[in-house]
Protein backbone atom coordinates (compact mmCIF):
# COMPACT_ATOMS: atom_id res chain seq x y z
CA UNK A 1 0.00 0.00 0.00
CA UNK A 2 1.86 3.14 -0.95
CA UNK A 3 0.65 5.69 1.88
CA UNK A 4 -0.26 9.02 1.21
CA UNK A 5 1.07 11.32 4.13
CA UNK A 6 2.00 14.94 4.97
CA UNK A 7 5.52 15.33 5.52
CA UNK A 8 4.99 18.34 7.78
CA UNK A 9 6.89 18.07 11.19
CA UNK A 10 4.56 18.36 14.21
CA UNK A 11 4.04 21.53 15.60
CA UNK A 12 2.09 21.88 19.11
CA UNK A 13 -0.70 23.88 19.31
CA UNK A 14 -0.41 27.38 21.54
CA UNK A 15 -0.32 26.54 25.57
CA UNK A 16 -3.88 28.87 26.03
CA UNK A 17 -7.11 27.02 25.64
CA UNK A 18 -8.57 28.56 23.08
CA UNK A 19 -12.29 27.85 21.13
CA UNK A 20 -12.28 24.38 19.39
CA UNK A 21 -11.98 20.72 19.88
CA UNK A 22 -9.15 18.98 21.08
CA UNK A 23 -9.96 15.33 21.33
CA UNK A 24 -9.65 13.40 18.31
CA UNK A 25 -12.66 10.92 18.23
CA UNK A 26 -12.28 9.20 15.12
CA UNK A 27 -10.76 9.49 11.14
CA UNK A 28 -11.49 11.55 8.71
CA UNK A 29 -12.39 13.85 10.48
CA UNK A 30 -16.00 14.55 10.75
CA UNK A 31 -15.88 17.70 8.50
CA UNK A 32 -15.28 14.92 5.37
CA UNK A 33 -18.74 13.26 6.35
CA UNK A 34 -21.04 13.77 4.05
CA UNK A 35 -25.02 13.52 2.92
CA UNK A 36 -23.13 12.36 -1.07
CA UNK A 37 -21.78 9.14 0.53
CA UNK A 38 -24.85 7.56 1.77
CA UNK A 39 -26.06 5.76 -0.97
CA UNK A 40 -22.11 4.14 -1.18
CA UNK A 41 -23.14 3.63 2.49
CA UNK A 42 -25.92 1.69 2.23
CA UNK A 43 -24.06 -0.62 -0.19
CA UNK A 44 -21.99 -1.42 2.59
CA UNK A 45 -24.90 -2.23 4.58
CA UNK A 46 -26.17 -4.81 2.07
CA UNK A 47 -23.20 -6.89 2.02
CA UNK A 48 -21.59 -9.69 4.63
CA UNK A 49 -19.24 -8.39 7.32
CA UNK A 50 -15.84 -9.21 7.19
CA UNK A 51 -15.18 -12.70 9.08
CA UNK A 52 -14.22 -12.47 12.40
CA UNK A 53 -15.22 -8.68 13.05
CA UNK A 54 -16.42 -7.96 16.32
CA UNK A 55 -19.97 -6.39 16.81
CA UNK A 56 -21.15 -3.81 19.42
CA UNK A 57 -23.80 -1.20 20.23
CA UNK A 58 -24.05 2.17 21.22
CA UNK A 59 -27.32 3.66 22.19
CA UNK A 60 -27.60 7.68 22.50
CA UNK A 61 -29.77 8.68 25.35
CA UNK A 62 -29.91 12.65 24.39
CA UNK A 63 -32.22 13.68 27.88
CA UNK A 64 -30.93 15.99 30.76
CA UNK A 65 -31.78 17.71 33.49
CA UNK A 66 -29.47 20.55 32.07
CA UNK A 67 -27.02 21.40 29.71
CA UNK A 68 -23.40 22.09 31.33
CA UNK A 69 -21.58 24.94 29.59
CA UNK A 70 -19.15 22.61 28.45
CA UNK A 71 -21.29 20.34 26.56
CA UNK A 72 -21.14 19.63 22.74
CA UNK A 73 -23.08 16.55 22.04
CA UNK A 74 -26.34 16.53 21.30
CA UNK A 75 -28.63 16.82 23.88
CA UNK A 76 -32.63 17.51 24.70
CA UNK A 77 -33.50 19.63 28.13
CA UNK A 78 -36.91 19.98 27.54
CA UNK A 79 -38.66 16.22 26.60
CA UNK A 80 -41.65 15.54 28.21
CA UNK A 81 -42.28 11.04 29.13
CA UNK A 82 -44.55 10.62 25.81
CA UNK A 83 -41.56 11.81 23.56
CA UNK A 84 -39.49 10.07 25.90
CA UNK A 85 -41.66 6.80 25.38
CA UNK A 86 -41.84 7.82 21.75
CA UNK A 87 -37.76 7.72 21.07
CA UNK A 88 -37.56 4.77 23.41
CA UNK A 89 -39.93 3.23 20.78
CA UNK A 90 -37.86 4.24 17.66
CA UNK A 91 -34.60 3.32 19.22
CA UNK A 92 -35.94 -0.56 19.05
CA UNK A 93 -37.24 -0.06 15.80
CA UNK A 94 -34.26 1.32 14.50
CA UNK A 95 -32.03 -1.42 15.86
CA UNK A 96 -35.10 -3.98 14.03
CA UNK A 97 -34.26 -1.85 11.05
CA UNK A 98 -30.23 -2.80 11.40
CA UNK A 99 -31.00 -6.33 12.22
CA UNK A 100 -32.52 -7.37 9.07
CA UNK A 101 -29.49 -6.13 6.77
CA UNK A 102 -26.92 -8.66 5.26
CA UNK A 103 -24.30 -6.61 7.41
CA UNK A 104 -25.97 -7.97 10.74
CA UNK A 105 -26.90 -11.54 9.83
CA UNK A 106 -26.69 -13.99 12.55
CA UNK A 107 -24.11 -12.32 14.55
CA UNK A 108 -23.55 -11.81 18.40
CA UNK A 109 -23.19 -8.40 20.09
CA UNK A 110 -19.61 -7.99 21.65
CA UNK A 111 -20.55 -4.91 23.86
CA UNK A 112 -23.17 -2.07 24.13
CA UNK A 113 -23.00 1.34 25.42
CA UNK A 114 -25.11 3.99 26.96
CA UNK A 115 -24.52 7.44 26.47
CA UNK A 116 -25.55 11.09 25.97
CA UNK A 117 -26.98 13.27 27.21
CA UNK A 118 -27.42 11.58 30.61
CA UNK A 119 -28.41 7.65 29.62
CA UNK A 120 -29.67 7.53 33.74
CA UNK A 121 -32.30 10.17 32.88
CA UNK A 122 -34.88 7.51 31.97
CA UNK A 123 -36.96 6.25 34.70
CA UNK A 124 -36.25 2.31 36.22
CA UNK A 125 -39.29 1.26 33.80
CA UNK A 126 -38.09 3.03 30.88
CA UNK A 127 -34.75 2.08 31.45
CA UNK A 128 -36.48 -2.31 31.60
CA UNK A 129 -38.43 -1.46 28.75
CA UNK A 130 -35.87 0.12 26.36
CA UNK A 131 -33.68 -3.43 27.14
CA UNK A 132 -36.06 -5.93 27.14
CA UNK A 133 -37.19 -4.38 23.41
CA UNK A 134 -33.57 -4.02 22.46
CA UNK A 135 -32.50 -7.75 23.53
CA UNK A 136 -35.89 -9.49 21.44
CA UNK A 137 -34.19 -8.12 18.66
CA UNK A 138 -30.05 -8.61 18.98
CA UNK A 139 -29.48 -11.00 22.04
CA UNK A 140 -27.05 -9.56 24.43
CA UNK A 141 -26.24 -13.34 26.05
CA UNK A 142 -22.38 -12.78 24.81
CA UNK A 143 -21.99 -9.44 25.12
CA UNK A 144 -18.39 -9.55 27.35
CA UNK A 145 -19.00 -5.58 28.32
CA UNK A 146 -22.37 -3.50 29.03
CA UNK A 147 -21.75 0.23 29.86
CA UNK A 148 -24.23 2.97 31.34
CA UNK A 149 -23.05 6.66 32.00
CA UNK A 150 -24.72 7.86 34.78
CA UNK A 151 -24.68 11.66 36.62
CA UNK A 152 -24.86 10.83 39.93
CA UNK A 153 -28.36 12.81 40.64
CA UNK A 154 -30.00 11.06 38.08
CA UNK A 155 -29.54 7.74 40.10
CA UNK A 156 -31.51 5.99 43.18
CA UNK A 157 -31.19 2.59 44.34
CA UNK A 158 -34.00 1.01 42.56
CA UNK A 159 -32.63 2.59 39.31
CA UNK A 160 -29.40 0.79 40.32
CA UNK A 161 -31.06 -2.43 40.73
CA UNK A 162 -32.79 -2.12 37.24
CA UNK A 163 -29.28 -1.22 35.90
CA UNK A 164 -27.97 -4.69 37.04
CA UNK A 165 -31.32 -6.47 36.01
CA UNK A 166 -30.54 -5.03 32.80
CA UNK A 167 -27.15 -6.83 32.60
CA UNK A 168 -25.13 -3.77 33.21
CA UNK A 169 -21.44 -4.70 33.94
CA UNK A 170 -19.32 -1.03 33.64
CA UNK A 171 -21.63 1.82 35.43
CA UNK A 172 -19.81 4.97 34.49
CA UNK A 173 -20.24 8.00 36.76
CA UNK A 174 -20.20 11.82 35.57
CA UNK A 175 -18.62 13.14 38.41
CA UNK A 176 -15.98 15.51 36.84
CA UNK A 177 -15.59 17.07 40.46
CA UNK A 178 -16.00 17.03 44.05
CA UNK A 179 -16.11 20.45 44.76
CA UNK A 180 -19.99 21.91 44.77
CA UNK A 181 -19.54 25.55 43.95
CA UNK A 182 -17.13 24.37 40.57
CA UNK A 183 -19.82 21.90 40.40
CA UNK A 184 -22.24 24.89 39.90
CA UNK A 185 -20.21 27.08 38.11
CA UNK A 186 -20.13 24.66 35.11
CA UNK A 187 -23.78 24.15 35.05
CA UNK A 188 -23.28 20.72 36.05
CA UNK A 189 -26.88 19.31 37.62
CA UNK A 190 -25.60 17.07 40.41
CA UNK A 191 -24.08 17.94 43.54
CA UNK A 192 -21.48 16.34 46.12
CA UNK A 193 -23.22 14.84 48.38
CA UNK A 194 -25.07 12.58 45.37
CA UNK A 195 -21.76 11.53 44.61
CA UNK A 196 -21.01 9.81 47.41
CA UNK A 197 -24.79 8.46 48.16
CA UNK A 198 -25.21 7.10 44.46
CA UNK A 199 -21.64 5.66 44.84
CA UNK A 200 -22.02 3.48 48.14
CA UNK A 201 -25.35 2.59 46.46
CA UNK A 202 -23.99 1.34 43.51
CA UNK A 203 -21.05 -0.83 45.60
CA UNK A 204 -23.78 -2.79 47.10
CA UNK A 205 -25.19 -3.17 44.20
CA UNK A 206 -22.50 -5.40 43.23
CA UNK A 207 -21.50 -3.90 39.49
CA UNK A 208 -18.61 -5.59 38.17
CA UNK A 209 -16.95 -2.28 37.28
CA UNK A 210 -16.93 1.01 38.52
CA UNK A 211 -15.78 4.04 36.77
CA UNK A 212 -15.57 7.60 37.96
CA UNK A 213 -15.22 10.69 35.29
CA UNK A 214 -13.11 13.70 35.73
CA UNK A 215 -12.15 16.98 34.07
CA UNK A 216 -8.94 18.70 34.29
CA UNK A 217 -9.34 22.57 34.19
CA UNK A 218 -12.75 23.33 34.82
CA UNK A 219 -14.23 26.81 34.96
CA UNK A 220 -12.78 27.80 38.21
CA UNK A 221 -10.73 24.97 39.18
CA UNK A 222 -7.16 25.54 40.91
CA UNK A 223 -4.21 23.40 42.32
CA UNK A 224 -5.63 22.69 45.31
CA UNK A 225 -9.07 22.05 44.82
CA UNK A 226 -7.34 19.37 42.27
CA UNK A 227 -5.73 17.68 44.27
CA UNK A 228 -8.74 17.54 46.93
CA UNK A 229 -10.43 15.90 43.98
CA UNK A 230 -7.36 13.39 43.35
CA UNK A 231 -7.60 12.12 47.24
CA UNK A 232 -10.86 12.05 47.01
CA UNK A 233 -11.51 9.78 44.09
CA UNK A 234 -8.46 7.40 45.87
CA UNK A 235 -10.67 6.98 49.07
CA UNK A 236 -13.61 5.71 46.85
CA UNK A 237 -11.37 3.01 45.35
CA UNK A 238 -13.02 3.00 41.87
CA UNK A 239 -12.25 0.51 39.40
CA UNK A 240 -11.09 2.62 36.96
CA UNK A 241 -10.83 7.08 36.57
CA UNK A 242 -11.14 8.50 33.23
CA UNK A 243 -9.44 11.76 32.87
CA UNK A 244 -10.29 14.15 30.33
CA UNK A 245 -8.77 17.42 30.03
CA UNK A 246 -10.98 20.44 29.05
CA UNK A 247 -12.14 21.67 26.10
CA UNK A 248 -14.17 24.46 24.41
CA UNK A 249 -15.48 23.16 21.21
CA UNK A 250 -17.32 25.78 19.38
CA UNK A 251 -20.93 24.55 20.43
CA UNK A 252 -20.94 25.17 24.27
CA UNK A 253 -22.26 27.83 25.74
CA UNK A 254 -18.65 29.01 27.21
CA UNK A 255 -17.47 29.30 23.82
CA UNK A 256 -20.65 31.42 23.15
CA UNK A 257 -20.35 33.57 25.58
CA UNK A 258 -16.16 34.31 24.84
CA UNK A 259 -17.11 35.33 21.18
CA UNK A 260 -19.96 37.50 22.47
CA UNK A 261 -17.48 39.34 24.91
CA UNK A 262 -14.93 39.14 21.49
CA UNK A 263 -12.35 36.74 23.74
CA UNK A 264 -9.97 34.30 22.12
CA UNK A 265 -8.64 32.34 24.90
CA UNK A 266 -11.25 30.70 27.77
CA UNK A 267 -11.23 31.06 31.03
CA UNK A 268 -9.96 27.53 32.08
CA UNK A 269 -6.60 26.56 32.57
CA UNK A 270 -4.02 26.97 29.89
CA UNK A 271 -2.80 23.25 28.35
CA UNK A 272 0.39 22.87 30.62
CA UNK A 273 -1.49 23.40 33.62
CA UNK A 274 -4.45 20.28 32.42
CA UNK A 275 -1.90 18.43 31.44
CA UNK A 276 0.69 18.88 35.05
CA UNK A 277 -3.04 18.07 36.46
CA UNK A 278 -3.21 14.72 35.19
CA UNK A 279 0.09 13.82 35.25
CA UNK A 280 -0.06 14.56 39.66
CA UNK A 281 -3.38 12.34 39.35
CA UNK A 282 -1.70 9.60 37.28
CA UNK A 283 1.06 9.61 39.71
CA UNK A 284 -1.04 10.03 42.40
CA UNK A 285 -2.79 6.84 41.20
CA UNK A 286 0.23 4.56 40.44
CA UNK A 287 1.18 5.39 44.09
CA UNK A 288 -1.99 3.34 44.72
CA UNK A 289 -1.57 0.12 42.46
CA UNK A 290 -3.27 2.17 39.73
CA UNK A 291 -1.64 1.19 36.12
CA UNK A 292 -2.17 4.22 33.49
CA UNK A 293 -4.12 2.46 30.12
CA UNK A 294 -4.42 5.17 28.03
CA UNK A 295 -4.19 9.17 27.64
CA UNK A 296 -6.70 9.37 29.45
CA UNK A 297 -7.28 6.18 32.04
CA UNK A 298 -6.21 4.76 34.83
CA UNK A 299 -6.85 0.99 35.91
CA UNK A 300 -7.00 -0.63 39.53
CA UNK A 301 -6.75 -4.17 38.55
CA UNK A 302 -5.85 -4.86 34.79
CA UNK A 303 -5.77 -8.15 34.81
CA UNK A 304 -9.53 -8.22 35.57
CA UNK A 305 -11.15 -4.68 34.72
CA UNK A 306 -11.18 -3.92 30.76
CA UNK A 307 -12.60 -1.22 28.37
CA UNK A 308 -13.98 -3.90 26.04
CA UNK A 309 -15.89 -0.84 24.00
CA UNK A 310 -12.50 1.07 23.78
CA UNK A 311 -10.52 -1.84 22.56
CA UNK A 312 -12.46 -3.36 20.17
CA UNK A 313 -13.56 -0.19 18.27
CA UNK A 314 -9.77 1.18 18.40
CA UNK A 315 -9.25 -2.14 16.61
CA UNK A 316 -11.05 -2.02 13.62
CA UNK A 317 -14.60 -3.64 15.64
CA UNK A 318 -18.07 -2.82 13.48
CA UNK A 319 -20.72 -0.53 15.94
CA UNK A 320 -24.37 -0.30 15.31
CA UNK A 321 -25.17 3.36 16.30
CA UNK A 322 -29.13 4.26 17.60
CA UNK A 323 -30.16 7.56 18.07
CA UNK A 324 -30.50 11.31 17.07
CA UNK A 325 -27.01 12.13 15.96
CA UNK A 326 -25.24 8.67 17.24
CA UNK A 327 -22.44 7.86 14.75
CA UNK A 328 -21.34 4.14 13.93
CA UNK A 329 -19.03 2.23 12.07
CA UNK A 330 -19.34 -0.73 9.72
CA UNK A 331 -17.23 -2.18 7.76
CA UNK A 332 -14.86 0.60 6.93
CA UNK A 333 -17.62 2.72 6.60
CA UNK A 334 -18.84 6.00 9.37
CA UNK A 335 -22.16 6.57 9.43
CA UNK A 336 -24.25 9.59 11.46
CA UNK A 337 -27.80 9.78 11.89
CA UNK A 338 -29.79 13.20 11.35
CA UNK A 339 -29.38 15.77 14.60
CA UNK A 340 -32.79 16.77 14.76
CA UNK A 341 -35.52 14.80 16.95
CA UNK A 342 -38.64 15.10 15.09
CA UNK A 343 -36.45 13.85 11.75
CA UNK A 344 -35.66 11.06 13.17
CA UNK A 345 -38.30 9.86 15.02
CA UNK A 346 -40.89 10.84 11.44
CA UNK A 347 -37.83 8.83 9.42
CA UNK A 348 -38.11 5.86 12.12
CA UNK A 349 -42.15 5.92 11.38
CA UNK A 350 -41.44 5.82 7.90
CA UNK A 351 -39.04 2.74 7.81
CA UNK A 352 -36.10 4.17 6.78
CA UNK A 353 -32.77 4.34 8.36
CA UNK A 354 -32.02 7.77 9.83
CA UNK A 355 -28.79 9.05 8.32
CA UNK A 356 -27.58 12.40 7.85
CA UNK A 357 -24.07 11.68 6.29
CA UNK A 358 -21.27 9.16 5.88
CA UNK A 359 -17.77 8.33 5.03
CA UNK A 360 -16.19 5.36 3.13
CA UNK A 361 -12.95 4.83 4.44
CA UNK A 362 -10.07 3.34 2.14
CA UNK A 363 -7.54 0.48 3.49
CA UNK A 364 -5.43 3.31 3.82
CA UNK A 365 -7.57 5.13 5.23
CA UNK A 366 -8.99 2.33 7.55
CA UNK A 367 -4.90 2.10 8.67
CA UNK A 368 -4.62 5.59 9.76
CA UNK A 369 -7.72 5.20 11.73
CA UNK A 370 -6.65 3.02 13.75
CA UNK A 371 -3.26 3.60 14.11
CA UNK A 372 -4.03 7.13 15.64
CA UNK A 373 -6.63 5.80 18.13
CA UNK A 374 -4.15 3.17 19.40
CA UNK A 375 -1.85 5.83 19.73
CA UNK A 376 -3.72 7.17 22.53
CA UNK A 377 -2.69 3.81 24.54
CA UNK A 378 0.44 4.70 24.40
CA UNK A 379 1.77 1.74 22.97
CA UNK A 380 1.95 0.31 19.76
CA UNK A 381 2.56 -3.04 17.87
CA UNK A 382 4.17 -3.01 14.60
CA UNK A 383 3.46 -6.69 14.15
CA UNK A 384 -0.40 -5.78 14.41
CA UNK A 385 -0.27 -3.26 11.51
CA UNK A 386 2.15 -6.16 9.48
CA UNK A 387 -0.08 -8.50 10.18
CA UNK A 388 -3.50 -6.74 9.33
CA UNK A 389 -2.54 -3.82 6.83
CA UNK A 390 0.60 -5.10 5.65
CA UNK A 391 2.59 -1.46 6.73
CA UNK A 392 5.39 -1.46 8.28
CA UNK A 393 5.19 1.50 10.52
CA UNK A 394 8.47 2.47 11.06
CA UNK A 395 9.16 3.40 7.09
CA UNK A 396 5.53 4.61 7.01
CA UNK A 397 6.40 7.47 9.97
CA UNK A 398 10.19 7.66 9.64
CA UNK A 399 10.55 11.00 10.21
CA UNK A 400 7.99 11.79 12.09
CA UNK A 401 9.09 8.58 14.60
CA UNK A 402 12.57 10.00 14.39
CA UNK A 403 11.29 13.66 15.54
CA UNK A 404 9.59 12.08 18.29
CA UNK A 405 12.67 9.74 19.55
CA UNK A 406 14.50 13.08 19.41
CA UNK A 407 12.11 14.69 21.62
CA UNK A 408 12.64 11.98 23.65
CA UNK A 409 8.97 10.98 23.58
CA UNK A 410 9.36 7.68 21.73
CA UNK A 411 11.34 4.22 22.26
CA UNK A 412 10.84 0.96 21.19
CA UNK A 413 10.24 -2.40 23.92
CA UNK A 414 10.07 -6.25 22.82
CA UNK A 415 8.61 -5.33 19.41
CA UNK A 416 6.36 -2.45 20.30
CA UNK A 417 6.67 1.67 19.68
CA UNK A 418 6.01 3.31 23.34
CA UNK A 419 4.90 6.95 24.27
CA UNK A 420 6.64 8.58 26.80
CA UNK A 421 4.42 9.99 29.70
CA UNK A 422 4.56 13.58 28.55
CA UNK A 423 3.45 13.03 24.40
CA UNK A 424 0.46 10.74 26.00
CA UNK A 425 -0.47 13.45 28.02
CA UNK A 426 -0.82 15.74 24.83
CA UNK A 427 -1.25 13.06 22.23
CA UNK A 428 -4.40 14.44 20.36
CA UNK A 429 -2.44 17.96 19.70
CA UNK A 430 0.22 15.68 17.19
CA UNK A 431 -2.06 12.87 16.34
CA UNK A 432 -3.17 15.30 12.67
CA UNK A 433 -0.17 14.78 11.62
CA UNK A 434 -0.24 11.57 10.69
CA UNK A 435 -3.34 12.27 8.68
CA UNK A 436 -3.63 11.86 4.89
CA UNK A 437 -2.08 15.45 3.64
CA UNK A 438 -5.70 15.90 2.13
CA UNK A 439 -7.10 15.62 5.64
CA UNK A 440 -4.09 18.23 7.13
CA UNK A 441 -6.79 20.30 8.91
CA UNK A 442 -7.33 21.37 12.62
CA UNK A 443 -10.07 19.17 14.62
CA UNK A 444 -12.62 22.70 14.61
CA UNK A 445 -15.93 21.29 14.92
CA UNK A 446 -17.53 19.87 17.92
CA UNK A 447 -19.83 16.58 17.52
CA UNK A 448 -23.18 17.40 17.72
């Protein structure tokens, strides 16, 4: 495969947090979706899957209690239980929809996720009836992983208990913080003291895995109140803290208000700061058996507590997407549904899949993909691209790999390329540059 790459040496972005997104999701970027490649898209859908490709599920719950003034993805404040009851309704028929295609056949789902928008919105019943529907149509019997974000107000202990009835192995908590007046300031819904209730709750409950959220840089956060929120997530004991480090895509309402005031740079932390953050809460961690899996996660016990959803999709797995602006991937192919609510619940009625735009990814293309997402795990095998894409890494990145060995940043163990600590911390800023040179452009757009 003769690759197609920019030879541009990486160049770090500016230390202030300025308007824009940061965290590479996926490739191409989603600014090369588009409406012209669905009906290539639906092609896709009518053939077999590739032998041996994984299968999983994401369902987007779009319902909260608020909006925080960080949030980008698509979500509804304002749904009333019959709409509720309504999208509940054309989430199952979408999935029925999926499950008849020659892409589907007979196969098994691997994992499933919940997200949003706030997934523990839905009431206990809703939450029972959504499943049951969902599981008459794709058994989840081998699914290894089941994942539910939750914000911690949202939750009670009978919603708990459905959560586990439901098959619920990896509960996911929104807590970003500990501290209620940053809590507030960020338009976050849930409070402190529902932390710590929902979290002894959902211990009893016996969930297989427990993961806690946090945000590095929050409106108003400073070194101490940081490091509050470090010892505090330690004395919990969860089985696993995501860290993300804050951004200001352009559809938040921070963003909003900074270009109505005519400011460039937000009023969070700069980038050196978020990242020194998570680097004391990594370290912080380690100190207490903690082993760091990613840019972004830390894991109590790895030889028992996985990211099944992570893995597989950052290896090339196929994902079913339901939901108003939920965006999948099947066979080498990205698909989005349409952003508005009443399109897609008229398009459900109608029998038609709900898709707003696509992508058709190339093998090179495919590569790149996942090469940049396994990137963020801060180690990677050059036998696994041999083996699957027939590239050998090393000449495909030469100089780039050399600039990075340079820095320091990059050395090689038993086979494998590894990130040093400080590139993993800031690995989204480089990760463009190993883009197609047609796809050389700035992540700018937020996912909505």
């Amino acid at each position: 495969m003769g690759l197609e790459l920019s030879k541009s040496m990486p160049v770090l972005p500016d230390n202030e947090t300025r308007g824009g997104s940061y965290f590479v999701a996926n490739y191409p970027p989603f600014s090369f979706w588009s409406p012209e490649a669905i009906p290539s898209a639906l092609e896709v859908l009518n053939e077999p899957p590739c032998p041996g490709t994984p299968l999983g599920l994401y369902v987007h719950i779009p319902f909260c209690r608020k909006r925080c003034h960080f949030c980008y993805f698509k979500v509804y404040t304002d749904k009333n239980s019959s709409e509720i009851r309504t999208y509940n309704h054309s989430l199952i028929e979408e999935l029925a929809l999926y499950s008849k295609l020659p892409i589907i056949g007979d196969r098994h789902l691997r994992f499933i996720y919940f997200g949003g928008g706030t997934p523990s919105y839905l009431s206990a019943n809703q939450l029972l009836d959504l499943s049951a529907g969902l599981k008459k149509i794709l058994p989840w019997d081998q699914a290894e992983e089941i994942t539910f974000e939750c914000e911690p107000g949202t939750l009670s202990e009978a919603k708990l208990q459905a959560l586990r009835e439901m098959g619920v192995t990896r509960l996911s908590l929104g807590v970003e913080n500990f501290n209620d007046s940053l809590l507030e300031l960020n338009g976050r819904a849930h409070r402190s003291g529902e932390i710590y209730r929902m979290y002894e709750y959902a211990r009893q409950t016996g969930f297989p895995q427990i993961n806690i959220d946090l945000i590095a840089g929050m409106l108003g956060e400073t070194g101490d109140n940081w490091r509050h929120c470090i010892e505090e997530t330690i004395c919990l004991k969860p089985d696993s803290v995501t860290i993300y480090q804050m951004e200001i895509p352009f559809n938040t309402t921070i963003y909003r208000e900074m270009k109505a005031s005519g400011r460039m740079t937000a009023p969070v932390a700069d980038w050196e700061t978020k990242r020194r953050w998570v680097q004391q809460a990594f370290e912080a961690l380690e100190q207490e058996g903690y082993a760091i899996g990613s840019a972004y996660t830390a894991v109590r016990n790895p030889g028992r507590v996985h990211f099944v959803y992570r893995d597989l999709l950052w290896h090339g797995a196929d994902m079913i997407a339901l939901g108003v602006a939920s965006f999948g991937h099947l066979k080498g192919c990205h698909f989005q549904n349409v952003k508005d609510f009443a399109d897609y619940i008229s398009r459900i009625e109608a029998g038609s899949l709900p898709l707003q735009r696509a992508c058709q990814l190339d093998e090179q293309e495919r590569f790149i993909r996942e090469f940049i997402l396994q990137m963020k795990l801060g180690r990677i095998s050059k036998y696994y691209f041999m083996e699957k894409f027939k590239i050998d890494i090393d000449s495909a990145y030469r100089e780039t790999f050399d600039w990075m060995r340079n820095q320091g940043w990059l050395h090689q163990e038993n086979g494998d390329l590894l990130l040093s600590r400080e590139l993993l911390l800031q690995v989204d800023s480089i990760l463009h540059h190993f883009f197609k040179a047609c796809h050389q452009v700035q992540a700018s757009e937020g996912r909505t």
